[in-house]
Protein backbone atom coordinates (compact mmCIF):
# COMPACT_ATOMS: atom_id res chain seq x y z
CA UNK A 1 119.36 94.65 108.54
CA UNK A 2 120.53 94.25 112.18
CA UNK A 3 118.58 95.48 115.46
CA UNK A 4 119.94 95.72 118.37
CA UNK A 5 116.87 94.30 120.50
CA UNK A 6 118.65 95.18 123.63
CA UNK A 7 118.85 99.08 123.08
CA UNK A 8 116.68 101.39 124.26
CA UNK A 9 115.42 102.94 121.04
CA UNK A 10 113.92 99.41 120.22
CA UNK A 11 112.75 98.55 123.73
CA UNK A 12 110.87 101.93 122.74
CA UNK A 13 109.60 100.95 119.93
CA UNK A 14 108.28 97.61 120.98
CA UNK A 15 106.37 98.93 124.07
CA UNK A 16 104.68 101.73 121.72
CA UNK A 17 103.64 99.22 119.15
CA UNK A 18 103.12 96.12 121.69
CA UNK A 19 100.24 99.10 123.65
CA UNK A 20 99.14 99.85 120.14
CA UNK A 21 98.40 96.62 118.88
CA UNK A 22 96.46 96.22 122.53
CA UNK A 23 94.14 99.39 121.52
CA UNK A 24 93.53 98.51 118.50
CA UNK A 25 92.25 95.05 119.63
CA UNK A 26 90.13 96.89 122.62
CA UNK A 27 88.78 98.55 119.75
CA UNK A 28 87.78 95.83 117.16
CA UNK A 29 86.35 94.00 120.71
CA UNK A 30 84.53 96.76 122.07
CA UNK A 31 83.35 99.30 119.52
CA UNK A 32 80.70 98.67 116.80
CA UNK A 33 82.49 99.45 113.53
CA UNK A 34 81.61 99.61 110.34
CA UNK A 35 83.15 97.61 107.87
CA UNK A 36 85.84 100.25 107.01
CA UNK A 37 86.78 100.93 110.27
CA UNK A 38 87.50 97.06 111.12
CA UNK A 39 89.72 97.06 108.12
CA UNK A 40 91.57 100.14 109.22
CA UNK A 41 91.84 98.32 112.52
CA UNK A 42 93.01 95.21 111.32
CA UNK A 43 95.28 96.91 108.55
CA UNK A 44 96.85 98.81 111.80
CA UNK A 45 97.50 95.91 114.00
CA UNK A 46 99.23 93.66 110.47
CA UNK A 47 101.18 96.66 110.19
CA UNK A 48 102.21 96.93 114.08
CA UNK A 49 103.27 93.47 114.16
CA UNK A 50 105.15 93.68 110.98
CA UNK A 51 107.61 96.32 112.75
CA UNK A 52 107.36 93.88 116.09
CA UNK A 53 108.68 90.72 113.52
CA UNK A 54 111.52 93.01 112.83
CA UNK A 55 113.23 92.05 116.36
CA UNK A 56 112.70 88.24 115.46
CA UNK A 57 115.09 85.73 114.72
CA UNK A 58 112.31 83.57 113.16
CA UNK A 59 112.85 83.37 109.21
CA UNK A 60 109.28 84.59 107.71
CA UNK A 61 107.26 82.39 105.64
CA UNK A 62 107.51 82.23 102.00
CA UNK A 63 104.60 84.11 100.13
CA UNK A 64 103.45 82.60 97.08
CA UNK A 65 101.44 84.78 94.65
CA UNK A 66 101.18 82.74 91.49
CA UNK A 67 99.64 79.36 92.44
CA UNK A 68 97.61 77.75 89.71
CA UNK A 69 93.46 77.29 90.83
C-alpha cells in the first residue's frame, strides 16, 4: 500500500488523528475514569497511531505470539 504523505487527503487525516490522539491524552490526564473508560481511551489513541504509522517509512516490529514461558 502506497500513501501519498504529501496530498491533502492525508495531511487531513493526520491533523484529525494527530488532535485526536491529543484529546484523548487530555482526557486520560485530566478526567477520573473508571477502569473501562481508560481502556477505551487507551484502545483509541493505539488505534489513532496505528493509522498515523501508516505514513511511515519505518518497517514495524515483528510480533511474536508463540514464545515458550
Amino acid at each position: 500500500m502506497s500513501i501519498d504523505l504529501n496530498s491533502a487527503t492525508w495531511q487531513a487525516v493526520r491533523d484529525h488523528a494527530e488532535k485526536a490522539v491529543e484529546a484523548s491524552r487530555d482526557r486520560l490526564e485530566g478526567a477520573h475514569l473508571n477502569a473501562s473508560e481508560t481502556d477505551i481511551e487507551r484502545g483509541r489513541i493505539k488505534a489513532l497511531r496505528e493509522i498515523l504509522a501508516l505514513g511511515s517509512d519505518k518497517p514495524k516490529p515483528e510480533i511474536v505470539t508463540n514464545v515458550p514461558y
